[in-house]
PDB file of N, CA and C in Angstrom:
ATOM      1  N   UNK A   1      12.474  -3.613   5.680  1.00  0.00           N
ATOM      2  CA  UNK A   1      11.483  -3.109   4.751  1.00  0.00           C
ATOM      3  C   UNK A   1      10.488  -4.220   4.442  1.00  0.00           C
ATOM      4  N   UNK A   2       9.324  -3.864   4.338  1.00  0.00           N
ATOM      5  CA  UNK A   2       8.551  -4.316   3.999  1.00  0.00           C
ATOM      6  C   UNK A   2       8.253  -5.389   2.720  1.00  0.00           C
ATOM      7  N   UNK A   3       8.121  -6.456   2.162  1.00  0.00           N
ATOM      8  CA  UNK A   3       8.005  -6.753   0.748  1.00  0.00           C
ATOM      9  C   UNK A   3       7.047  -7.845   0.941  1.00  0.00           C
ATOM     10  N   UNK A   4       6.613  -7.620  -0.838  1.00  0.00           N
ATOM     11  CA  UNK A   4       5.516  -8.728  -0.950  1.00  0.00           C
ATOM     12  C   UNK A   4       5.566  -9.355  -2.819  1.00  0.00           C
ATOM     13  N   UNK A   5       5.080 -10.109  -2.738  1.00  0.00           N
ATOM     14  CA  UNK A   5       5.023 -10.920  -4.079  1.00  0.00           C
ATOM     15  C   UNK A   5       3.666 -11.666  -4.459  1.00  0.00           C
ATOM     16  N   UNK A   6       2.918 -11.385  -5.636  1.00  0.00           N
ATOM     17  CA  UNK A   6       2.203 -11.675  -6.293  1.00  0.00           C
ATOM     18  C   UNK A   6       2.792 -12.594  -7.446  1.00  0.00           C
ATOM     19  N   UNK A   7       2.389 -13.605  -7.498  1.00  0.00           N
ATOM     20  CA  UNK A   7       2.917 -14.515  -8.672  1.00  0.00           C
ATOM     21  C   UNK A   7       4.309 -14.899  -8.917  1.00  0.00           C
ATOM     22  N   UNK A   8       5.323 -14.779  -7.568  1.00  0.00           N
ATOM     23  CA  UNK A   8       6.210 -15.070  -7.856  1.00  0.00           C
ATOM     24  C   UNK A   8       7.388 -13.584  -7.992  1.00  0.00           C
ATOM     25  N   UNK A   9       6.106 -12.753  -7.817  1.00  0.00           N
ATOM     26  CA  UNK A   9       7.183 -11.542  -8.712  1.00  0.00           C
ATOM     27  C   UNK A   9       6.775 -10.238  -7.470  1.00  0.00           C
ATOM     28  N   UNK A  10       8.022  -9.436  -7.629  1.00  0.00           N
ATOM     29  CA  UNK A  10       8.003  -8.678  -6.370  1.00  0.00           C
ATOM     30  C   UNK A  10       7.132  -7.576  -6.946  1.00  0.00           C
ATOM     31  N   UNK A  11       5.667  -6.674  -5.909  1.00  0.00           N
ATOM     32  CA  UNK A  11       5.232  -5.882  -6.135  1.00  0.00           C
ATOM     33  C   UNK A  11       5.671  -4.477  -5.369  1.00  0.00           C
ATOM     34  N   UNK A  12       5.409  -2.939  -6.057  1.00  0.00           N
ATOM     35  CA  UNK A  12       5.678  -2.114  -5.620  1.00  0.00           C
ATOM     36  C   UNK A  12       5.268  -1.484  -4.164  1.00  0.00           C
ATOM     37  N   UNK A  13       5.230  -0.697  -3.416  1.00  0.00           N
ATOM     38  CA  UNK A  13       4.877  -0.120  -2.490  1.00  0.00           C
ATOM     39  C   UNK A  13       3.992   0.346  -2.796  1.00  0.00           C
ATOM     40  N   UNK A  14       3.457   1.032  -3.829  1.00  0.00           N
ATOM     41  CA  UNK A  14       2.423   1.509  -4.625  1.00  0.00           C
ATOM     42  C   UNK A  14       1.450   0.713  -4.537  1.00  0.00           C
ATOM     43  N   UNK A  15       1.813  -0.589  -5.214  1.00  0.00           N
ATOM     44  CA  UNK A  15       0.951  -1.812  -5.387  1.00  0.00           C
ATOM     45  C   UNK A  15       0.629  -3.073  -4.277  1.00  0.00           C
ATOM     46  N   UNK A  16       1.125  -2.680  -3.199  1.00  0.00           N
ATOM     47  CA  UNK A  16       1.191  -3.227  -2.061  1.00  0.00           C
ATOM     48  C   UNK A  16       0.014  -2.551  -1.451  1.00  0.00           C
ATOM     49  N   UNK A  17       0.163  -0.680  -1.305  1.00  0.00           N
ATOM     50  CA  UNK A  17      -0.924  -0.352  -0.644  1.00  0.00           C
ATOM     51  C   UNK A  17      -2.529  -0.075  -1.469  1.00  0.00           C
ATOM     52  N   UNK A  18      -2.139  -0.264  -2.630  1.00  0.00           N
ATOM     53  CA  UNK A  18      -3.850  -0.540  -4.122  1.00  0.00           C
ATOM     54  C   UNK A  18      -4.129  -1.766  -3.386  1.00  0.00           C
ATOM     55  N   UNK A  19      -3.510  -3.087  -3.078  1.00  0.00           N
ATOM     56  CA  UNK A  19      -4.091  -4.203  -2.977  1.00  0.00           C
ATOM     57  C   UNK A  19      -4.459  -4.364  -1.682  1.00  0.00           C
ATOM     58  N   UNK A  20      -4.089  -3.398  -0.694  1.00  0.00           N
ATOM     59  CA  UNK A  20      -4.249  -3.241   0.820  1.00  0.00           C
ATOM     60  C   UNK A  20      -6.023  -2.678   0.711  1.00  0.00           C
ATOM     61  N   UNK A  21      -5.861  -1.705   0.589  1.00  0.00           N
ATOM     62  CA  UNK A  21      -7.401  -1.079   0.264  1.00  0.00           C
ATOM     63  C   UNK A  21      -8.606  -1.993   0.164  1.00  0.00           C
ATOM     64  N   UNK A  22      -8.086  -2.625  -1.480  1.00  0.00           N
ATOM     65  CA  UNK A  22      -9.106  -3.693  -1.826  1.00  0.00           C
ATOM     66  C   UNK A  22      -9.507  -4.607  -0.722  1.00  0.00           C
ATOM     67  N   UNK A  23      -8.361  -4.998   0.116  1.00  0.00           N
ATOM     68  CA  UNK A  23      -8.509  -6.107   1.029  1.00  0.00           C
ATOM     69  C   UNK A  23      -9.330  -5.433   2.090  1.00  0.00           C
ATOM     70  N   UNK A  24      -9.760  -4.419   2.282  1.00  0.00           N
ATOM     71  CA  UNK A  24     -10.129  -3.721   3.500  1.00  0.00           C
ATOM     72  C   UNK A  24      -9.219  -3.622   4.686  1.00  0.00           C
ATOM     73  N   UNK A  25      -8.061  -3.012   4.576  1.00  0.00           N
ATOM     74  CA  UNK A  25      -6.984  -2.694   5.215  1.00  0.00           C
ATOM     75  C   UNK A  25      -6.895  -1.347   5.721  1.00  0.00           C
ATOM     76  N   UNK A  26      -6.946  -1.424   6.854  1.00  0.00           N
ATOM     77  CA  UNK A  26      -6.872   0.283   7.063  1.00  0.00           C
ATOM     78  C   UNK A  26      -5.740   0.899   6.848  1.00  0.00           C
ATOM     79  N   UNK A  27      -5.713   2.170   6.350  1.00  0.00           N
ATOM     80  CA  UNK A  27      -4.584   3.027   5.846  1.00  0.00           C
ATOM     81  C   UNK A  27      -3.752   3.310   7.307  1.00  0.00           C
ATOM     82  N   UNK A  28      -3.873   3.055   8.384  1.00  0.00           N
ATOM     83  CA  UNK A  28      -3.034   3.233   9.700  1.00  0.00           C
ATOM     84  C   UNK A  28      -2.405   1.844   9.681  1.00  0.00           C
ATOM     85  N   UNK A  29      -2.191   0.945   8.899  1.00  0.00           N
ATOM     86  CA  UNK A  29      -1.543  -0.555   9.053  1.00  0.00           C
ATOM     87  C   UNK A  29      -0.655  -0.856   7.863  1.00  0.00           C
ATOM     88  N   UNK A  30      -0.273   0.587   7.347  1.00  0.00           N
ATOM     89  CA  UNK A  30       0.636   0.844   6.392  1.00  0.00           C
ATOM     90  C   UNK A  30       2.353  -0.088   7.495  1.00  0.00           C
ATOM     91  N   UNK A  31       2.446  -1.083   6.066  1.00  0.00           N
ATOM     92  CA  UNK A  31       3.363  -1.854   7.044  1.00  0.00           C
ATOM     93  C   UNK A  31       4.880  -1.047   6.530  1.00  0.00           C
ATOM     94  N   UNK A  32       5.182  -0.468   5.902  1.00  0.00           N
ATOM     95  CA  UNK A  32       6.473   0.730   5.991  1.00  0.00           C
ATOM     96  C   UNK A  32       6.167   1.719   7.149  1.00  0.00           C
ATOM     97  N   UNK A  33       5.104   2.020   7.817  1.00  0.00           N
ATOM     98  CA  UNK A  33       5.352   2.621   9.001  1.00  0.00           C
ATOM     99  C   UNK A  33       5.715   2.004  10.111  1.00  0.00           C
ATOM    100  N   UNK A  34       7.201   1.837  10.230  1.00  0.00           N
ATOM    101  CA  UNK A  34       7.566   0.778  11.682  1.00  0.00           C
ATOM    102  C   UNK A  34       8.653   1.724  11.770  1.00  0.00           C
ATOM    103  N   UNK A  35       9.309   1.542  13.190  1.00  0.00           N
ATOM    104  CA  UNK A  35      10.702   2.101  13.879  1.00  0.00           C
ATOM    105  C   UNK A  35      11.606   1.881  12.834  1.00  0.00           C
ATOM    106  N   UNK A  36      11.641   0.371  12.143  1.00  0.00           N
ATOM    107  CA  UNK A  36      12.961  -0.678  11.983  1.00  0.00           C
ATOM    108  C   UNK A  36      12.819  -0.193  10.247  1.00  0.00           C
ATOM    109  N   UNK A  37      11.768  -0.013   9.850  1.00  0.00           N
ATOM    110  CA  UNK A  37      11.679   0.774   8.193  1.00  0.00           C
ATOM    111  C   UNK A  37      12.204   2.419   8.009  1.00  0.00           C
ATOM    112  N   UNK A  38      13.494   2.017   7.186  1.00  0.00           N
ATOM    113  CA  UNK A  38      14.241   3.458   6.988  1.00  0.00           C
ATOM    114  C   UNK A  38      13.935   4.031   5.919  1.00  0.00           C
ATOM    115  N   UNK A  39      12.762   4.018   5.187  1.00  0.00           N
ATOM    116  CA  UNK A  39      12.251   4.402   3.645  1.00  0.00           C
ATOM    117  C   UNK A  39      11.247   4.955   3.569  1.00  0.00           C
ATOM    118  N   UNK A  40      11.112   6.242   4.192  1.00  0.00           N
ATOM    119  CA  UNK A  40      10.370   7.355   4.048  1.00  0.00           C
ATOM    120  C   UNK A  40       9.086   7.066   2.767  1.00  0.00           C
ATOM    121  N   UNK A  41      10.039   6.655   1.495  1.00  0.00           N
ATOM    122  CA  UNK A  41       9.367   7.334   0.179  1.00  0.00           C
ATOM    123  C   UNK A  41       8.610   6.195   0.331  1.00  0.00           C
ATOM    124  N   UNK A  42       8.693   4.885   0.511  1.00  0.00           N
ATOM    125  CA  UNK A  42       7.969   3.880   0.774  1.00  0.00           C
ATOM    126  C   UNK A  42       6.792   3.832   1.348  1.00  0.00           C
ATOM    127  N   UNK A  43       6.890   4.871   2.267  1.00  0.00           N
ATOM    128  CA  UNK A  43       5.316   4.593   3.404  1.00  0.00           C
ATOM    129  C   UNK A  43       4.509   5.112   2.490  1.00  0.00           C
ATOM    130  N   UNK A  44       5.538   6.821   1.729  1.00  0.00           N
ATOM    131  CA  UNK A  44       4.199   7.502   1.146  1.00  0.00           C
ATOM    132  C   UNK A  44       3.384   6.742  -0.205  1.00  0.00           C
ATOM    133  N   UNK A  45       4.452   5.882  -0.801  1.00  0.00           N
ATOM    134  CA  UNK A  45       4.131   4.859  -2.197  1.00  0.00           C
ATOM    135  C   UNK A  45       2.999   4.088  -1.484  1.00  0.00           C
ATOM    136  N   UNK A  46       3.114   3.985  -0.751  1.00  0.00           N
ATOM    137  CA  UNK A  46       2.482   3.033   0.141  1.00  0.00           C
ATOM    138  C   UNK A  46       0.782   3.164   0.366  1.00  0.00           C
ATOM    139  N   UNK A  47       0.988   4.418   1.389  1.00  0.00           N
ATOM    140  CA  UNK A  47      -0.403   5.586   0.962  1.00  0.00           C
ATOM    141  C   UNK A  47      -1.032   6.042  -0.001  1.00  0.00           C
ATOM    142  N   UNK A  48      -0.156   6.293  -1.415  1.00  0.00           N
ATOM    143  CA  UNK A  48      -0.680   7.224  -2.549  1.00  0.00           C
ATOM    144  C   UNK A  48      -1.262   5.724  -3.236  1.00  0.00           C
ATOM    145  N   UNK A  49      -0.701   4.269  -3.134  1.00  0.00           N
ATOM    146  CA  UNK A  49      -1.787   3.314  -3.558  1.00  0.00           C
ATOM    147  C   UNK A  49      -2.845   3.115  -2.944  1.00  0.00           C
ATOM    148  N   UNK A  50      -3.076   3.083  -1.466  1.00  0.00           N
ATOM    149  CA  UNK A  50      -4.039   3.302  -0.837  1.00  0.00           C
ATOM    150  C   UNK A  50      -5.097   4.131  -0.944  1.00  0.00           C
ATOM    151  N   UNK A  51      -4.854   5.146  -1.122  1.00  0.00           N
ATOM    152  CA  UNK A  51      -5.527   6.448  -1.504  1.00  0.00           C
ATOM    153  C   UNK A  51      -5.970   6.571  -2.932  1.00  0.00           C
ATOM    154  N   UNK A  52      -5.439   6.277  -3.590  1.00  0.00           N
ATOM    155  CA  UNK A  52      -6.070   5.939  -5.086  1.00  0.00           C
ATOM    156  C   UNK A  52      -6.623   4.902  -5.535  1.00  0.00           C
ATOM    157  N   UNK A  53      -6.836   3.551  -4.728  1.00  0.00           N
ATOM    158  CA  UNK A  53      -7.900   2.469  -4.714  1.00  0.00           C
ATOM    159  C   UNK A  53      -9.365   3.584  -4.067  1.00  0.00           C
ATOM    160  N   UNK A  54      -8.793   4.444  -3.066  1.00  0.00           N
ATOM    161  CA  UNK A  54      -9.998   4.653  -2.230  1.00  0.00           C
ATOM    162  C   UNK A  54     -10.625   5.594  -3.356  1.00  0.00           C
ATOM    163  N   UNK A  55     -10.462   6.619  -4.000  1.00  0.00           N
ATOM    164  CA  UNK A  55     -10.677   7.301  -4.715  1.00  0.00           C
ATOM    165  C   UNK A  55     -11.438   7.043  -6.090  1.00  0.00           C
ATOM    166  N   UNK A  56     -10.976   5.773  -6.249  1.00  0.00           N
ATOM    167  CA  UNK A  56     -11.810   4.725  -7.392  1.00  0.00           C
ATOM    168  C   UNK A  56     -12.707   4.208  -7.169  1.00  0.00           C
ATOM    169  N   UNK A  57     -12.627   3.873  -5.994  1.00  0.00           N
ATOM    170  CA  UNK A  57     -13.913   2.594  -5.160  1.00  0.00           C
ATOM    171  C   UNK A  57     -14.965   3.929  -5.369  1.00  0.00           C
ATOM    172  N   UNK A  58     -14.596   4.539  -4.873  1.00  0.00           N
ATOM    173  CA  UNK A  58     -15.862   6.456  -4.796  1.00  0.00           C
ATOM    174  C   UNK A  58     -16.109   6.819  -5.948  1.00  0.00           C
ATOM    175  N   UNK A  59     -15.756   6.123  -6.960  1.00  0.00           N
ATOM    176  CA  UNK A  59     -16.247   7.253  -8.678  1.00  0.00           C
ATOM    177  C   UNK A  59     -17.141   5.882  -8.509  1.00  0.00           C
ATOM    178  N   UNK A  60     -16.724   4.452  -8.369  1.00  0.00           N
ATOM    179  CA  UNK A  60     -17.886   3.565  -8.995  1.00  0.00           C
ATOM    180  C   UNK A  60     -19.122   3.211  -8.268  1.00  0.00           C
ATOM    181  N   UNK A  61     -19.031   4.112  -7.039  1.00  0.00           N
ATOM    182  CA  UNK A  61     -20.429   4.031  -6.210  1.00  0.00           C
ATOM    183  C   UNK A  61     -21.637   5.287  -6.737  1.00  0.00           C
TER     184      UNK A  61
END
């Protein structure tokens, strides 16, 4: 599985793919989508942060 840390401190899948977005990350480089990742709910946490950075970035344009 995938993991990452901001400040020391572990962030969500959620918050992994909000900060993916920002970075200009494409939503196909969702890193819970691999063979070796067994956590379904993860990819989608993953996406629904992705997708709701994108959705924000679009109200403030």
């Amino acid at each position: 599985m995938a993991t990452a840390e901001l400040h020391g401190q572990k962030i969500t899948p959620f918050e992994q793919g909000y900060a993916a977005f920002l970075r200009g990350i494409s939503q196909k480089e969702n890193p819970f989508d691999t063979e070796n990742d067994t956590s379904p709910a993860s990819k989608r946490r993953w996406a629904d942060g992705w997708n709701k950075a994108q959705r924000e970035a679009g109200r403030k344009a």
